[in-house]
N, C-alpha and C. Protein backbone atom coordinates (compact mmCIF):
# COMPACT_ATOMS: atom_id res chain seq x y z
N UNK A 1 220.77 67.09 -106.77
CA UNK A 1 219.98 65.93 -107.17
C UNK A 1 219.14 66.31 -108.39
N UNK A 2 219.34 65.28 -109.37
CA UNK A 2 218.23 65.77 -110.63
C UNK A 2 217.10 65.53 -110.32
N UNK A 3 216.37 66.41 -110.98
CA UNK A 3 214.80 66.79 -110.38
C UNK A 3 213.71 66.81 -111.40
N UNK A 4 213.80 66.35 -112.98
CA UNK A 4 213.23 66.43 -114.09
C UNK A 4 211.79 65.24 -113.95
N UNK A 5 211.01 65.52 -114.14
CA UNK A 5 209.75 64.22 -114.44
C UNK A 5 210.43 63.25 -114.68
N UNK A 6 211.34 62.78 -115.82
CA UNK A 6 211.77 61.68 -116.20
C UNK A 6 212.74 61.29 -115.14
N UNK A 7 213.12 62.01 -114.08
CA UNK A 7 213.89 61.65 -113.16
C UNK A 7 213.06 60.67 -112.28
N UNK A 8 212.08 61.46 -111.79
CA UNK A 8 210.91 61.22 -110.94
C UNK A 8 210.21 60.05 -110.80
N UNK A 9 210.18 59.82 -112.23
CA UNK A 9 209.11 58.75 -112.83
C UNK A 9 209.92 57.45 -112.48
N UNK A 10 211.46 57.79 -112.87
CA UNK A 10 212.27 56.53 -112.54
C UNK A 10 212.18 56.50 -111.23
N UNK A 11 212.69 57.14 -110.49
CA UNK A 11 212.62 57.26 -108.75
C UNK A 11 211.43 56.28 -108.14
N UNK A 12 210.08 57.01 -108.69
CA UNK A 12 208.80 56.30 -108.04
C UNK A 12 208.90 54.80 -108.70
N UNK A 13 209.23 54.61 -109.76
CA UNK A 13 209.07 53.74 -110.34
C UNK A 13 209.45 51.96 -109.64
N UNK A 14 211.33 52.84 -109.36
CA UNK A 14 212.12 51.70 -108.87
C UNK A 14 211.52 51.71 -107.33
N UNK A 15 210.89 52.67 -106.75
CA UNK A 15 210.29 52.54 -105.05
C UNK A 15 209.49 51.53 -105.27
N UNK A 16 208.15 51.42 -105.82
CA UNK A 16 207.54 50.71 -106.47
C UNK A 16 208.10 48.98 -106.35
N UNK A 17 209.34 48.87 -106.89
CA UNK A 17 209.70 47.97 -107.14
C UNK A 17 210.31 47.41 -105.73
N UNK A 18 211.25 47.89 -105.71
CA UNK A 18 211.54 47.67 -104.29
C UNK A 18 210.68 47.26 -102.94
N UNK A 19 209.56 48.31 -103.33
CA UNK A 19 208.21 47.54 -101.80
C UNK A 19 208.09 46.29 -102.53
N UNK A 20 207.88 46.21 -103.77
CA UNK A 20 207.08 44.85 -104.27
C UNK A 20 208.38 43.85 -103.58
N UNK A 21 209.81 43.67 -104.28
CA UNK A 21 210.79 43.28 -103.53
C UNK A 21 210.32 42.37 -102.17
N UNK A 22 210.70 43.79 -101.38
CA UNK A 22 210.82 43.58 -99.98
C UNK A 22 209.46 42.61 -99.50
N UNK A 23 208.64 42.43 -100.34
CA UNK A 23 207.33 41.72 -99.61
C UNK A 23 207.20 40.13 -100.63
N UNK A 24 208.49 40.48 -101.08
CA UNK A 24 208.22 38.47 -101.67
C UNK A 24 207.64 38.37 -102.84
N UNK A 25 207.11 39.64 -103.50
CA UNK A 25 205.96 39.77 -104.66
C UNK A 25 206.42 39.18 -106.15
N UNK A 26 206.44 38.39 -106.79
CA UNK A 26 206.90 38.45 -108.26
C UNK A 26 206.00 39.52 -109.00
N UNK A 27 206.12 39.75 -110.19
CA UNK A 27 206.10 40.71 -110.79
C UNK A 27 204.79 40.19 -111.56
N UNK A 28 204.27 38.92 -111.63
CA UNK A 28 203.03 38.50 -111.99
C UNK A 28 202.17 38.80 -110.97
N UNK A 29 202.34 38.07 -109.56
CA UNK A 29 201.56 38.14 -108.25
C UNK A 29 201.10 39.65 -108.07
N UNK A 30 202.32 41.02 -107.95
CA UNK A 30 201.63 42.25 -108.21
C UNK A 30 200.85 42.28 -109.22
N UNK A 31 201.52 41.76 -110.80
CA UNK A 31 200.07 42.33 -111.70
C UNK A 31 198.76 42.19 -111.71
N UNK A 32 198.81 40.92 -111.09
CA UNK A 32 197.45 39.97 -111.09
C UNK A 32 196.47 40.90 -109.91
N UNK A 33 197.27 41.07 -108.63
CA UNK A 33 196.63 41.77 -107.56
C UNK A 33 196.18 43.60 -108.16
N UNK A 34 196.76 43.80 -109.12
CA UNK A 34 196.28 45.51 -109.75
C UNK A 34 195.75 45.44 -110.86
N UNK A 35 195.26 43.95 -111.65
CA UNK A 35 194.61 43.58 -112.87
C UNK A 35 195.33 44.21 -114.00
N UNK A 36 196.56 44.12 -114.07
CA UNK A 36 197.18 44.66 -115.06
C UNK A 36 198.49 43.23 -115.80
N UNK A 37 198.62 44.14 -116.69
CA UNK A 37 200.24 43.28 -117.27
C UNK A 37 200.76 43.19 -116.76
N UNK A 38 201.48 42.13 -116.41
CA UNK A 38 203.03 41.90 -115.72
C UNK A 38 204.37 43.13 -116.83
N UNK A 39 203.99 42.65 -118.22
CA UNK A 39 204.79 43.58 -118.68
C UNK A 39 204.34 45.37 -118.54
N UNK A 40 203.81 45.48 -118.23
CA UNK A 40 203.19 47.17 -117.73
C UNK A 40 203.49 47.23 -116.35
N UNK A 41 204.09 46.64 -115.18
CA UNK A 41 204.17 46.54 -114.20
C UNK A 41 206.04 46.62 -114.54
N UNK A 42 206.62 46.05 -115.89
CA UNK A 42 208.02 46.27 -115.58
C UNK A 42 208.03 47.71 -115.95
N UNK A 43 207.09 47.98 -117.06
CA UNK A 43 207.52 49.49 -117.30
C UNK A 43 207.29 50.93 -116.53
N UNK A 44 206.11 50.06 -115.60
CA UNK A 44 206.21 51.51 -114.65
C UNK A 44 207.42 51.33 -113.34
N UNK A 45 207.72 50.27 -113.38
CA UNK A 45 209.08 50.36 -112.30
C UNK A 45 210.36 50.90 -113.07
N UNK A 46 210.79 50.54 -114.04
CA UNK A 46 212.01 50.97 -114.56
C UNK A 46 211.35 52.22 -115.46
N UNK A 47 210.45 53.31 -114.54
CA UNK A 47 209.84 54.86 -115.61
C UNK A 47 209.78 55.15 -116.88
N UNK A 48 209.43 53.88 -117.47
CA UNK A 48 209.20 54.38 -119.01
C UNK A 48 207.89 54.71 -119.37
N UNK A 49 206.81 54.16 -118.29
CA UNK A 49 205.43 54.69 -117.86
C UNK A 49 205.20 55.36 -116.68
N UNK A 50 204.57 56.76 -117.03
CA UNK A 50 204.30 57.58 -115.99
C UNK A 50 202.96 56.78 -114.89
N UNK A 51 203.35 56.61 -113.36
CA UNK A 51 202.19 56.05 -112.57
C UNK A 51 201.22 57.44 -112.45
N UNK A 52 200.77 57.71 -112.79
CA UNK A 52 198.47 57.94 -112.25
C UNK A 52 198.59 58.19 -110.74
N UNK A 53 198.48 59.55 -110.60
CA UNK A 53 198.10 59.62 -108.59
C UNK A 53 196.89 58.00 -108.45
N UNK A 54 195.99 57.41 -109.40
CA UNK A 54 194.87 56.65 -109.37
C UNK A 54 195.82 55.19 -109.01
N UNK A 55 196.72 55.03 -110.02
CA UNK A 55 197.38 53.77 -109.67
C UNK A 55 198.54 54.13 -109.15
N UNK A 56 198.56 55.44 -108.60
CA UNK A 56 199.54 54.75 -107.44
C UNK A 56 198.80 54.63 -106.23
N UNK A 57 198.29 55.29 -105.73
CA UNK A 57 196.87 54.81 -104.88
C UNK A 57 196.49 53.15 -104.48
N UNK A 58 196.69 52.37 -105.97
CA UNK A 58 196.21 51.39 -105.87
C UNK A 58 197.44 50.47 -105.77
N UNK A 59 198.77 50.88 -106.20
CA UNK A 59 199.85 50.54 -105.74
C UNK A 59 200.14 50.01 -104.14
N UNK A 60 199.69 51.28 -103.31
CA UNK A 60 200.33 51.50 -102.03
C UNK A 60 199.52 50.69 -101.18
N UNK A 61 198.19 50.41 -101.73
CA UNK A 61 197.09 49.47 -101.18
C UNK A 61 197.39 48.31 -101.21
N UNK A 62 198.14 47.90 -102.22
CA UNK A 62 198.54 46.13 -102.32
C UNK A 62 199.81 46.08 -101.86
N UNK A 63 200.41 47.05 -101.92
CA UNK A 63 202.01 47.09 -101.17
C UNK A 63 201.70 47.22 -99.50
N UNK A 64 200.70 47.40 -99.43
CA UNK A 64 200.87 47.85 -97.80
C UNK A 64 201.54 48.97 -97.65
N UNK A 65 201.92 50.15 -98.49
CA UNK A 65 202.75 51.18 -98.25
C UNK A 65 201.83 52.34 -97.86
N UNK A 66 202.46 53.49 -97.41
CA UNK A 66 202.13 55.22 -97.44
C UNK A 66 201.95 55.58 -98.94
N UNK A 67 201.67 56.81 -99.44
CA UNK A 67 201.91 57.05 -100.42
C UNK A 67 203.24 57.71 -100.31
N UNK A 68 203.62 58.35 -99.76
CA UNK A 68 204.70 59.41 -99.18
C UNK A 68 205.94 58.13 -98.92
N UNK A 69 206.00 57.18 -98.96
CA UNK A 69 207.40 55.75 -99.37
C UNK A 69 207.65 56.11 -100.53
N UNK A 70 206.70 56.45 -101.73
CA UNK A 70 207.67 56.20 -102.95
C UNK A 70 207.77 57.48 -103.42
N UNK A 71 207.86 59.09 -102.52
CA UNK A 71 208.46 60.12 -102.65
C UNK A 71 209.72 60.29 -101.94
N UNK A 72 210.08 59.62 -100.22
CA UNK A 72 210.93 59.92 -99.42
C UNK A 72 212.59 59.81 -99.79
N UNK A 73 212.70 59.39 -100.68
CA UNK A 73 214.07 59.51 -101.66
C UNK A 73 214.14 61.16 -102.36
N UNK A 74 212.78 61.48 -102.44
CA UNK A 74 212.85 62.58 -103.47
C UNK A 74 213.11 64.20 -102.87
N UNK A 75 212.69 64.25 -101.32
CA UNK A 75 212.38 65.39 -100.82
C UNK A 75 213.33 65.67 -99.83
């Protein structure tokens, strides 16, 4: 399995996406709930922006997730 940051970043990225997914979320409704861009919200799902231990934190809070969901693909 490739294991590079830029691997990673995609990995967490698309997890990310997927909780949002699975809970009905559009991609505005998350931004709005983390006070951010909707377009900064596509780029940290498809890893072209590295997530912040800070926002992912704040990720897993509006997702209802673990933090350890958007590693369990990785380990």
């Amino acid at each position: 399995m490739p294991s590079g940051s830029e691997y990673v970043d995609g990995r967490v990225g698309g997890r990310v996406q997927q909780r949002r997914l699975q809970l009905g979320m559009t991609v505005e409704s998350f931004a709005a709930a983390c006070g951010i861009a909707p377009k900064l919200v596509e780029m940290y799902e498809r890893g072209e922006v590295r997530i912040t231990p800070g926002r992912l934190i704040e990720f897993a809070k509006v997702l209802s997730a673990e933090i350890s969901y958007f590693f369990d693909d990785l380990v």
